[in-house]
Protein backbone atom coordinates (compact mmCIF):
# COMPACT_ATOMS: atom_id res chain seq x y z
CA UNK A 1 -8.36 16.10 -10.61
CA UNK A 2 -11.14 16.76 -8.08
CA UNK A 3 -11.82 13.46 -6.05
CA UNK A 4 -15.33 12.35 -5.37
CA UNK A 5 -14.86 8.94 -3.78
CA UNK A 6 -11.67 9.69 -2.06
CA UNK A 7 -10.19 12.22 0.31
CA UNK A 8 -7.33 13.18 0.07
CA UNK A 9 -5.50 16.01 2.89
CA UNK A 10 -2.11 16.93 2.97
CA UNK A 11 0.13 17.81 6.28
CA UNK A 12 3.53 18.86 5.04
CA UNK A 13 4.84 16.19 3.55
CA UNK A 14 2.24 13.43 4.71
CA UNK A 15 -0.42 12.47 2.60
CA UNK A 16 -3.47 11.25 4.47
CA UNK A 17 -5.96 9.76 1.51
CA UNK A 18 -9.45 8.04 2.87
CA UNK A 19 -11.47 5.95 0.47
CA UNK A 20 -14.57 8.29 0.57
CA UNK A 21 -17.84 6.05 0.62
CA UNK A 22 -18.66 5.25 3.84
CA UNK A 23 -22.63 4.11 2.80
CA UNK A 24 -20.89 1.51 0.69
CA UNK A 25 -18.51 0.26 2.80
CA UNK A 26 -15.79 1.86 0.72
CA UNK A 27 -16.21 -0.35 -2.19
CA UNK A 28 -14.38 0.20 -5.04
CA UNK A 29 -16.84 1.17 -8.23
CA UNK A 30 -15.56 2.68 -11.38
CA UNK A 31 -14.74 6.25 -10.02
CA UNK A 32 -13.20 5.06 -7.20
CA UNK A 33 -10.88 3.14 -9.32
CA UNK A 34 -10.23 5.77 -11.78
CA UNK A 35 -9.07 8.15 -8.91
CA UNK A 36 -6.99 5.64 -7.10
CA UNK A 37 -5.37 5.19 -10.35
CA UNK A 38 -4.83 8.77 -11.10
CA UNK A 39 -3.70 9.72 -7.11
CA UNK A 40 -0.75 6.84 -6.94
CA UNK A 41 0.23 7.56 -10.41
CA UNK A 42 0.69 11.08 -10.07
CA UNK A 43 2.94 10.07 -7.13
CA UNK A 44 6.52 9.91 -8.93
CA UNK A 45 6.24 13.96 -9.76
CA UNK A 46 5.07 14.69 -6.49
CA UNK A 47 8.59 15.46 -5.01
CA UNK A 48 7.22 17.37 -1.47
CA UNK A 49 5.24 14.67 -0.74
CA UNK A 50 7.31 11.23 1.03
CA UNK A 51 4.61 9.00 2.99
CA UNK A 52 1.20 8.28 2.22
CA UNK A 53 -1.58 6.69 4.74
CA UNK A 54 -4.07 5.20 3.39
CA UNK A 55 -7.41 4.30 5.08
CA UNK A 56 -11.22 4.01 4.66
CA UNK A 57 -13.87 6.25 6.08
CA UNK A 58 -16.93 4.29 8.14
CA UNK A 59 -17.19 0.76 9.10
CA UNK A 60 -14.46 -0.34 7.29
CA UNK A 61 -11.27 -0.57 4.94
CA UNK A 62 -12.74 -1.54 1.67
CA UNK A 63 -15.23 -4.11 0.97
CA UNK A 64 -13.47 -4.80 -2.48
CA UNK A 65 -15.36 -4.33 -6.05
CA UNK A 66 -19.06 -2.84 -5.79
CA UNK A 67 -20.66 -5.54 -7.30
CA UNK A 68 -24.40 -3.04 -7.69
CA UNK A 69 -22.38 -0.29 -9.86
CA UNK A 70 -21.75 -1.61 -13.35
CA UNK A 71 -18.28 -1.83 -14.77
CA UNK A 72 -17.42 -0.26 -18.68
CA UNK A 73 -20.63 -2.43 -20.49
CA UNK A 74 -17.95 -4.25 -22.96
CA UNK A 75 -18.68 -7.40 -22.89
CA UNK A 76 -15.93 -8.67 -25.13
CA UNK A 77 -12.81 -10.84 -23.92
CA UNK A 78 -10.54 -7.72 -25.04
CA UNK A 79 -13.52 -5.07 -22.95
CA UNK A 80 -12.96 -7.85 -19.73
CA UNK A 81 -9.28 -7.34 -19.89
CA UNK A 82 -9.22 -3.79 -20.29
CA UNK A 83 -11.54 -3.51 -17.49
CA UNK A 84 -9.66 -6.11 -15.44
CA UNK A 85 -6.24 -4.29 -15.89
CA UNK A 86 -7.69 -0.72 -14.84
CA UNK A 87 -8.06 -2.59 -11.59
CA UNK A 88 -5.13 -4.58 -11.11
CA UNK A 89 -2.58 -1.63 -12.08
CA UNK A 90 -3.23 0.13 -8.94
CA UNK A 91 -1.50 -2.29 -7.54
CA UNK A 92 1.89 -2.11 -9.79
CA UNK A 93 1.40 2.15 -9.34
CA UNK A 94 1.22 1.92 -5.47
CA UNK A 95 4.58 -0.72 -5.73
CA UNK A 96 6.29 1.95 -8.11
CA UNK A 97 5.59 5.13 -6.82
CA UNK A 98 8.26 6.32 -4.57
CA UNK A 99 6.62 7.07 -1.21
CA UNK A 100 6.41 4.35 1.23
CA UNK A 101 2.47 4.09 2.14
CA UNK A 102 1.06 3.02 5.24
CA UNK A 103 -2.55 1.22 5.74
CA UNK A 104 -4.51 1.14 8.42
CA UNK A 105 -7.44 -1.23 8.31
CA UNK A 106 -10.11 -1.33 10.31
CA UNK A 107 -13.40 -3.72 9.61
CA UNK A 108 -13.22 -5.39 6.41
CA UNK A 109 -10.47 -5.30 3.95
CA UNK A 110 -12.12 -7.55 1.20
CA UNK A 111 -11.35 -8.72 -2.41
CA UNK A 112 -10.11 -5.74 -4.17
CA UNK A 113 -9.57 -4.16 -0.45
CA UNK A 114 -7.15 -6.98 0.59
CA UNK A 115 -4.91 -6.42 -2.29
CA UNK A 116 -4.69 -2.22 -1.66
CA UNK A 117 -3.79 -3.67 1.87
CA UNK A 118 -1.52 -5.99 0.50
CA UNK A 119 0.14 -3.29 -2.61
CA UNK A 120 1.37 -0.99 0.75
CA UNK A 121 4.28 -0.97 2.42
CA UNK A 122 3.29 -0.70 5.63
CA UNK A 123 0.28 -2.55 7.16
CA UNK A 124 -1.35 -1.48 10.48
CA UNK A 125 -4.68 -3.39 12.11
CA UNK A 126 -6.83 -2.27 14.09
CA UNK A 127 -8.95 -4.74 16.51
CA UNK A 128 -11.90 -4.68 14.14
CA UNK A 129 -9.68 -5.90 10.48
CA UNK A 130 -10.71 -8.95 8.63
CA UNK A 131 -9.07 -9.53 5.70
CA UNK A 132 -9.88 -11.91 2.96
CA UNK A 133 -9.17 -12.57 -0.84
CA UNK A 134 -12.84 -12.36 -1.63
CA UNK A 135 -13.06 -13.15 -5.31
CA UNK A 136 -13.06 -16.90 -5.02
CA UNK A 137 -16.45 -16.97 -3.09
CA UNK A 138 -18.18 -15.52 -6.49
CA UNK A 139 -17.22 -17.62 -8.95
CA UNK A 140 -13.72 -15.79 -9.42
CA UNK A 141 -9.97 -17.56 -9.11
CA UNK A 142 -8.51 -15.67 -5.74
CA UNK A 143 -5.44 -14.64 -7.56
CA UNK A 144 -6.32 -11.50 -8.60
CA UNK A 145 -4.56 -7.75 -8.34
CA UNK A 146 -1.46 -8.86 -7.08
CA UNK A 147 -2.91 -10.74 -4.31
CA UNK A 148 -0.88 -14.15 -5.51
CA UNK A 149 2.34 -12.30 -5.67
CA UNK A 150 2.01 -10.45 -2.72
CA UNK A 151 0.56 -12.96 -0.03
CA UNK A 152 2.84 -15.52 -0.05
CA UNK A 153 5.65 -13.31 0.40
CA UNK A 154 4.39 -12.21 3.39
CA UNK A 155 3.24 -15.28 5.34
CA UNK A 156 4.30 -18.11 3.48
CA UNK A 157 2.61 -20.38 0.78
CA UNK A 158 0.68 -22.77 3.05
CA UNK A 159 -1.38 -19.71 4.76
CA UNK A 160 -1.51 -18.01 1.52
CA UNK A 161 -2.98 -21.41 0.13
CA UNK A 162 -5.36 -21.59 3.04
CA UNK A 163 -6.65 -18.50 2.50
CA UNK A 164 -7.27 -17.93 -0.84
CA UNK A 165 -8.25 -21.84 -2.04
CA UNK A 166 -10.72 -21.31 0.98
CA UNK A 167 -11.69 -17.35 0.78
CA UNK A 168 -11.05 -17.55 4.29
CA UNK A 169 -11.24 -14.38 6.72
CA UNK A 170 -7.92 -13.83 8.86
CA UNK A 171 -8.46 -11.66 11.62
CA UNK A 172 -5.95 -8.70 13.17
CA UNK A 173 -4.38 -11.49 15.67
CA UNK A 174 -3.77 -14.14 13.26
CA UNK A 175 -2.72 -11.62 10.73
CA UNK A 176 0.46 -10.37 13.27
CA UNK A 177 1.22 -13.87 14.26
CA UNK A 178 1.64 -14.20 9.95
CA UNK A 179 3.47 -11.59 9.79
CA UNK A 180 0.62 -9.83 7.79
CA UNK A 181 0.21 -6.80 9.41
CA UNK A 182 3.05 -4.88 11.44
CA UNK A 183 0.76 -3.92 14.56
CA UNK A 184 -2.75 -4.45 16.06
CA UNK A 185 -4.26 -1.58 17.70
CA UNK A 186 -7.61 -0.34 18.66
CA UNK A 187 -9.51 1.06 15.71
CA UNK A 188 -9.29 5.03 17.42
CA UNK A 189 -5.15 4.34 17.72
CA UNK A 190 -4.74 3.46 14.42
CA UNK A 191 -4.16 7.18 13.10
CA UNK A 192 -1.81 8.39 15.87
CA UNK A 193 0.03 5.40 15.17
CA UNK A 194 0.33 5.97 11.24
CA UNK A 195 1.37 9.32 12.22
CA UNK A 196 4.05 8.22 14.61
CA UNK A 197 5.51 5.92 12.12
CA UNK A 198 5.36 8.58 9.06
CA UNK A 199 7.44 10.70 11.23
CA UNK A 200 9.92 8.48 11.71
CA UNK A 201 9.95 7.65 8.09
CA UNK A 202 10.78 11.59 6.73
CA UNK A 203 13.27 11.65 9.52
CA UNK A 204 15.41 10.13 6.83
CA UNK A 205 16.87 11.60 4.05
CA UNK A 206 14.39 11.98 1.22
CA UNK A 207 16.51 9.90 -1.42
CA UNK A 208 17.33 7.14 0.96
CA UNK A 209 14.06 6.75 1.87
CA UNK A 210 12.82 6.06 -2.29
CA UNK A 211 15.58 4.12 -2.96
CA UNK A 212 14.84 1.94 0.31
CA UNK A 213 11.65 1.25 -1.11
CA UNK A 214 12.50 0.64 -4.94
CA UNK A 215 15.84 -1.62 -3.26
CA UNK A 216 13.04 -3.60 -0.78
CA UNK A 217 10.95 -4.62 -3.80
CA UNK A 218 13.77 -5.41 -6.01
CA UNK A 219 14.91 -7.83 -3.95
CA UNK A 220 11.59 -9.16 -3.05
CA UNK A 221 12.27 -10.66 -7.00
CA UNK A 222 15.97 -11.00 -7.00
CA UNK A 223 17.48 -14.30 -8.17
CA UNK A 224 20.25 -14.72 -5.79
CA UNK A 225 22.21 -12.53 -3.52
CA UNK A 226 24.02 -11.08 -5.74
CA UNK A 227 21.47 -9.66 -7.92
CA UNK A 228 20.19 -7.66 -4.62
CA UNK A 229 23.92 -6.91 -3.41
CA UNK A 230 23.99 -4.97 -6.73
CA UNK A 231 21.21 -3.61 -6.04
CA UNK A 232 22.56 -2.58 -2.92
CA UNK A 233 25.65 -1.11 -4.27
CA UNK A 234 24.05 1.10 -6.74
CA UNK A 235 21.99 2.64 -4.15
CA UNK A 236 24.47 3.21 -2.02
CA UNK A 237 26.49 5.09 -4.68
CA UNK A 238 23.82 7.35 -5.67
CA UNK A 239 23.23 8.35 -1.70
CA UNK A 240 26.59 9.15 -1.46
CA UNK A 241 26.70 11.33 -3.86
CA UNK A 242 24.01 13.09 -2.71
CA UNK A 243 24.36 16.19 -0.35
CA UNK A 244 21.75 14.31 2.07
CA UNK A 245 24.41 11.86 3.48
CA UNK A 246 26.74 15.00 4.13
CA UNK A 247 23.78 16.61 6.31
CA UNK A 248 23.36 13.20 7.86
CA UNK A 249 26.73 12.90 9.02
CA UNK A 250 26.72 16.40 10.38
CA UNK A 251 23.35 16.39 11.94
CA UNK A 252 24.60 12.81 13.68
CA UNK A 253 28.08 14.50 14.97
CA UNK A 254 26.54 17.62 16.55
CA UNK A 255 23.34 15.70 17.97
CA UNK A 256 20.41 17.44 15.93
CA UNK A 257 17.79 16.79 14.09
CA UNK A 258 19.20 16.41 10.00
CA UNK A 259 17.95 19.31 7.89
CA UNK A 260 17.04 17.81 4.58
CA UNK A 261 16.98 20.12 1.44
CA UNK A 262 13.34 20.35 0.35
């Protein structure tokens, strides 16, 4: 698929995708939600590819849903949910595909831009990021793509509540003193520091890096300790099996870099 609203460039195994309109603040209007949705789903067959960064050209992140483009035109409560759920499964495809993905926001990450944020693995600020679940300052409930699953998680329910009964901005300090966001940087570090941190992350082998991820959220959701011990187990298992740990072990015992099998 040819991308209009996003860009997408690929360095080895790094995939660097920019939202891809600036003049709009990077606002999410029905292409740009049909090729978010067809980039992180296409993600599972893409086996060369292991880290995504994701960021927004311009001012800023993503101002959320582009409230001047018009959605599909149904009108009906079935239309709604369709609509509604074109939307809000980015957020499961960014959570299942196997790549960790790093964001770096800058300016405002807003509405449908806080939950992208939110849906990554990684989250990166620079100076300029203010983040806020949007959608309860038109008339919306704030729990919306993943945002009430996600935020609490992160920084606990009494911020989370703050924030989205209120529609609150938190800016990049408040948002590392949460534990929202992993770094704050200025705005022109934010890339070199994406890239630093993707380089560490295909370091690793390429199967213990996806199960890491798939293992992380699992037990994000796991009843008791046991349930994510198993987990555990089963990924551990599978690694060993696989001819990656045998490079590892090498690589560590002569002091080189591993050489992972493409």
């Amino acid at each position: 698929m040819a991308y209009e609203t996003l860009d997408l460039r690929e360095e080895g195994p790094v995939a660097w995708l920019t939202l891809n309109r600036p003049d709009a603040l990077n606002a999410m209007n029905p292409q740009l939600v049909t090729e978010l949705r067809d980039f992180f789903g296409g993600l599972p067959a893409r086996d060369d590819l292991r880290v995504v960064v994701l960021r927004g050209a311009g001012r800023a992140f993503c101002a959320g849903l582009d409230l001047k483009q018009p959605g599909t035109g149904k009108s009906s409560v079935a239309g709604n949910l369709e609509g509604q759920r074109r939307i809000s499964e980015i957020a499961i495809l960014m959570r299942r595909c196997p790549q960790p993905i790093i964001a770096c926001v800058h300016g405002a990450a807003a509405g449908g831009g806080f939950a992208l944020a939110l849906a990554s693995d990684v989250r990166l600020a620079g100076e300029s990021a203010r983040m806020n679940a949007a959608f309860i300052k038109i008339g919306l409930s704030a729990c919306d793509v993943g945002v009430s699953y996600f935020l609490p998680r992160m920084v606990g329910a009494s911020v989370a509540s703050e924030l989205m009964l209120t529609g609150r901005f938190i800016d990049a300090p408040r948002a590392l003193a949460t534990g929202l966001v992993s770094a704050v940087l200025p705005d022109g570090e934010l890339e070199e520091e994406a890239r630093k941190l993707a380089r560490e992350m295909i370091l690793t082998s390429p199967l213990g890096l996806q199960l890491t991820k798939e293992c992380l959220n699992a037990s994000l959701d796991a009843g008791s300790l046991e349930q994510a011990i198993a987990m555990e187990d089963r990924n551990q298992v599978l690694c060993a099996r696989d001819e990656g740990l045998r490079e590892g072990i090498r690589a560590f015992l002569e002091k080189r870099p591993p050489r992972w099998a493409e």
